[in-house]
C-alpha atoms as a PDB file:
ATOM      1  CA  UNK A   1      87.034  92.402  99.115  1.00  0.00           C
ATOM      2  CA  UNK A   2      86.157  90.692  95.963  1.00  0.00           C
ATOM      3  CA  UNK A   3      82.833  91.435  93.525  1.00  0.00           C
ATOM      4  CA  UNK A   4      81.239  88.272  95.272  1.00  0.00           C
ATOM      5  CA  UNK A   5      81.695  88.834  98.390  1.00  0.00           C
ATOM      6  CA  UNK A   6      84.069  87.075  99.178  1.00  0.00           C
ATOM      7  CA  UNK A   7      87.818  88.416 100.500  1.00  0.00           C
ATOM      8  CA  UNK A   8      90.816  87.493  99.106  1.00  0.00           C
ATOM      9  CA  UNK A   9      92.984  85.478 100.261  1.00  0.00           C
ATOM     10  CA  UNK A  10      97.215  85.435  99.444  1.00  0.00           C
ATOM     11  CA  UNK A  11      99.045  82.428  99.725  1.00  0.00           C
ATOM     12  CA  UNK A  12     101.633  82.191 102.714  1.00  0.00           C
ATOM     13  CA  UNK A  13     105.008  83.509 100.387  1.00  0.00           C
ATOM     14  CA  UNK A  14     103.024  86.816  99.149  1.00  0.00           C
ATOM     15  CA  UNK A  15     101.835  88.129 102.876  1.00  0.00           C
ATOM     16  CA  UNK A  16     105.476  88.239 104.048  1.00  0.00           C
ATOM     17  CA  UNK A  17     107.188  89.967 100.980  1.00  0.00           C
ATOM     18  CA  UNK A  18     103.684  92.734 101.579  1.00  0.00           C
ATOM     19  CA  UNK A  19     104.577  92.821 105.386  1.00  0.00           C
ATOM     20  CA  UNK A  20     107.989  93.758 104.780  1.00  0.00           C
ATOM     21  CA  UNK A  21     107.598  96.111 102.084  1.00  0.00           C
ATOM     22  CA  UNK A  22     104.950  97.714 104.166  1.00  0.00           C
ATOM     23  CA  UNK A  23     107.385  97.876 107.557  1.00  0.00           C
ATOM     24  CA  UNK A  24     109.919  99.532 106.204  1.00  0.00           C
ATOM     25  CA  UNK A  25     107.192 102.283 103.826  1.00  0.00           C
ATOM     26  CA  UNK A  26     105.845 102.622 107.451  1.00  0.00           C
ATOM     27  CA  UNK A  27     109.428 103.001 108.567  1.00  0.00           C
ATOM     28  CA  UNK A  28     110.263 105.546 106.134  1.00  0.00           C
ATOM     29  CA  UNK A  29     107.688 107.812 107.256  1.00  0.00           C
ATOM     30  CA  UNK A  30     108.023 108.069 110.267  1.00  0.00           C
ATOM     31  CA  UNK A  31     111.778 108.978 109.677  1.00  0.00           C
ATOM     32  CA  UNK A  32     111.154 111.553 107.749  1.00  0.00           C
ATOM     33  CA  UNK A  33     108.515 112.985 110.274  1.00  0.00           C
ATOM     34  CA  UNK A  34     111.042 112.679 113.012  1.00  0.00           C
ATOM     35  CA  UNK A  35     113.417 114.327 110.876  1.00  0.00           C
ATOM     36  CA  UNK A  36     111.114 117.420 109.856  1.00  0.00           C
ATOM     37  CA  UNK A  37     110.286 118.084 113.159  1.00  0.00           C
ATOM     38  CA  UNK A  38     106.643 117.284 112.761  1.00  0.00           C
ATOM     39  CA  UNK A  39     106.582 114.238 115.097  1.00  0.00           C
ATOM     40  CA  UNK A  40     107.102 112.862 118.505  1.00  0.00           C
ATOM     41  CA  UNK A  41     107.201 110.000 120.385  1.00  0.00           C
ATOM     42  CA  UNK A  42     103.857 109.299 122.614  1.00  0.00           C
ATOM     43  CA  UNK A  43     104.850 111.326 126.110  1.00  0.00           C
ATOM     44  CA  UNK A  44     107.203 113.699 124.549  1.00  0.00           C
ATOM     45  CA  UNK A  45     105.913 117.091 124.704  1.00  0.00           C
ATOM     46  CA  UNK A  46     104.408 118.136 121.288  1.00  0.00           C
ATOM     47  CA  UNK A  47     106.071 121.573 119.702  1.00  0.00           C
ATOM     48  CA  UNK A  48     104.288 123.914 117.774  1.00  0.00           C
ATOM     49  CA  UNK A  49     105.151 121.939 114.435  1.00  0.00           C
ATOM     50  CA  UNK A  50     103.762 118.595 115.818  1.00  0.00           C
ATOM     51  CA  UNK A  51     101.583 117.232 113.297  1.00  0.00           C
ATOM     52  CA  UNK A  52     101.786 113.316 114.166  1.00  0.00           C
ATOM     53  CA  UNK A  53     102.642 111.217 116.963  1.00  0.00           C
ATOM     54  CA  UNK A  54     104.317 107.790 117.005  1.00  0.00           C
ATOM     55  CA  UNK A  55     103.145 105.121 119.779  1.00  0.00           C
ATOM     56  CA  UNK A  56     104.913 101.455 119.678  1.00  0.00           C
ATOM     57  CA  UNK A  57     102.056  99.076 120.108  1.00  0.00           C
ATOM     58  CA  UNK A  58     102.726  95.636 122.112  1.00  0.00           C
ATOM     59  CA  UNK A  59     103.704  93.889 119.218  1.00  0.00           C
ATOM     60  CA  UNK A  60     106.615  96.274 118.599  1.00  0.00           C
ATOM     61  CA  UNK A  61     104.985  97.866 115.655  1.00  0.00           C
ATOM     62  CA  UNK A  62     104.752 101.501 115.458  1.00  0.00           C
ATOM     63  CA  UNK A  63     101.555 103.250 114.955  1.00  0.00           C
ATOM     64  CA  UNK A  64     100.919 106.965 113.865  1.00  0.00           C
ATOM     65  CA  UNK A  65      98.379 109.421 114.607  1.00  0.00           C
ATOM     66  CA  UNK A  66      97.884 112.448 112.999  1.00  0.00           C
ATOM     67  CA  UNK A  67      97.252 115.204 116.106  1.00  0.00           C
ATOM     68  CA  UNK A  68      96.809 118.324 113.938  1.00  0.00           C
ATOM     69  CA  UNK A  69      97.583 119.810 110.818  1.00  0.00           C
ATOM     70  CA  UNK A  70     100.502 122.646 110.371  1.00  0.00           C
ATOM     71  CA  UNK A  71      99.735 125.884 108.805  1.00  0.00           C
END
Protein backbone atom coordinates (compact mmCIF):
# COMPACT_ATOMS: atom_id res chain seq x y z
CA UNK A 1 0.00 0.00 0.00
CA UNK A 2 1.12 3.43 -0.79
CA UNK A 3 1.71 6.58 1.91
CA UNK A 4 -1.84 7.84 0.72
CA UNK A 5 -3.68 5.23 0.95
CA UNK A 6 -3.97 4.21 -1.91
CA UNK A 7 -2.55 0.56 -3.41
CA UNK A 8 -0.53 0.24 -6.17
CA UNK A 9 -1.32 -0.78 -9.07
CA UNK A 10 1.26 -2.61 -12.00
CA UNK A 11 0.49 -2.38 -15.43
CA UNK A 12 -0.61 -5.73 -17.24
CA UNK A 13 3.34 -6.72 -18.64
CA UNK A 14 4.88 -6.37 -14.92
CA UNK A 15 2.18 -8.82 -13.00
CA UNK A 16 3.08 -11.71 -15.33
CA UNK A 17 6.99 -11.47 -15.34
CA UNK A 18 6.20 -11.22 -10.91
CA UNK A 19 3.83 -14.31 -11.30
CA UNK A 20 6.34 -16.29 -12.94
CA UNK A 21 9.28 -15.40 -11.05
CA UNK A 22 7.24 -16.07 -8.00
CA UNK A 23 5.95 -19.79 -9.39
CA UNK A 24 8.94 -21.12 -9.94
CA UNK A 25 10.72 -19.32 -6.16
CA UNK A 26 7.55 -21.15 -4.86
CA UNK A 27 8.59 -24.10 -6.96
CA UNK A 28 12.00 -24.18 -5.75
CA UNK A 29 11.03 -24.57 -2.29
CA UNK A 30 9.07 -26.89 -2.21
CA UNK A 31 11.71 -29.06 -4.10
CA UNK A 32 14.07 -28.66 -1.86
CA UNK A 33 11.63 -29.55 1.07
CA UNK A 34 10.64 -32.66 -0.75
CA UNK A 35 14.14 -33.37 -1.23
CA UNK A 36 15.27 -32.88 2.56
CA UNK A 37 12.74 -34.94 3.74
CA UNK A 38 10.93 -32.23 5.60
CA UNK A 39 7.73 -32.29 3.49
CA UNK A 40 4.79 -34.19 2.27
CA UNK A 41 2.08 -34.12 0.17
CA UNK A 42 -1.49 -33.38 2.00
CA UNK A 43 -2.65 -37.26 2.96
CA UNK A 44 0.74 -38.70 3.05
CA UNK A 45 1.63 -39.71 6.43
CA UNK A 46 3.95 -37.08 8.08
CA UNK A 47 7.54 -38.62 9.42
CA UNK A 48 9.24 -37.45 12.27
CA UNK A 49 11.19 -34.76 10.10
CA UNK A 50 7.92 -33.28 8.63
CA UNK A 51 8.12 -29.70 9.00
CA UNK A 52 5.71 -28.51 6.02
CA UNK A 53 3.05 -29.85 4.01
CA UNK A 54 2.18 -29.17 0.36
CA UNK A 55 -1.70 -29.07 -0.71
CA UNK A 56 -2.53 -28.23 -4.60
CA UNK A 57 -5.33 -25.75 -4.41
CA UNK A 58 -8.13 -25.81 -7.31
CA UNK A 59 -6.35 -23.58 -9.37
CA UNK A 60 -3.38 -25.97 -9.61
CA UNK A 61 -1.21 -23.85 -7.45
CA UNK A 62 0.55 -25.34 -4.63
CA UNK A 63 0.24 -24.04 -1.20
CA UNK A 64 2.52 -24.75 1.92
CA UNK A 65 1.93 -24.99 5.47
CA UNK A 66 4.32 -25.10 7.97
CA UNK A 67 3.02 -28.15 10.55
CA UNK A 68 5.91 -27.96 13.06
CA UNK A 69 9.29 -27.03 13.51
CA UNK A 70 12.35 -29.75 13.60
CA UNK A 71 14.69 -29.84 16.44
Amino acid sequence: MSTDGHEDQKSAGEGGQSDDTERRATEKFISDLLARGEAVYEGEEPTPRTTHVIKREDDGRLTVRRLRFHR
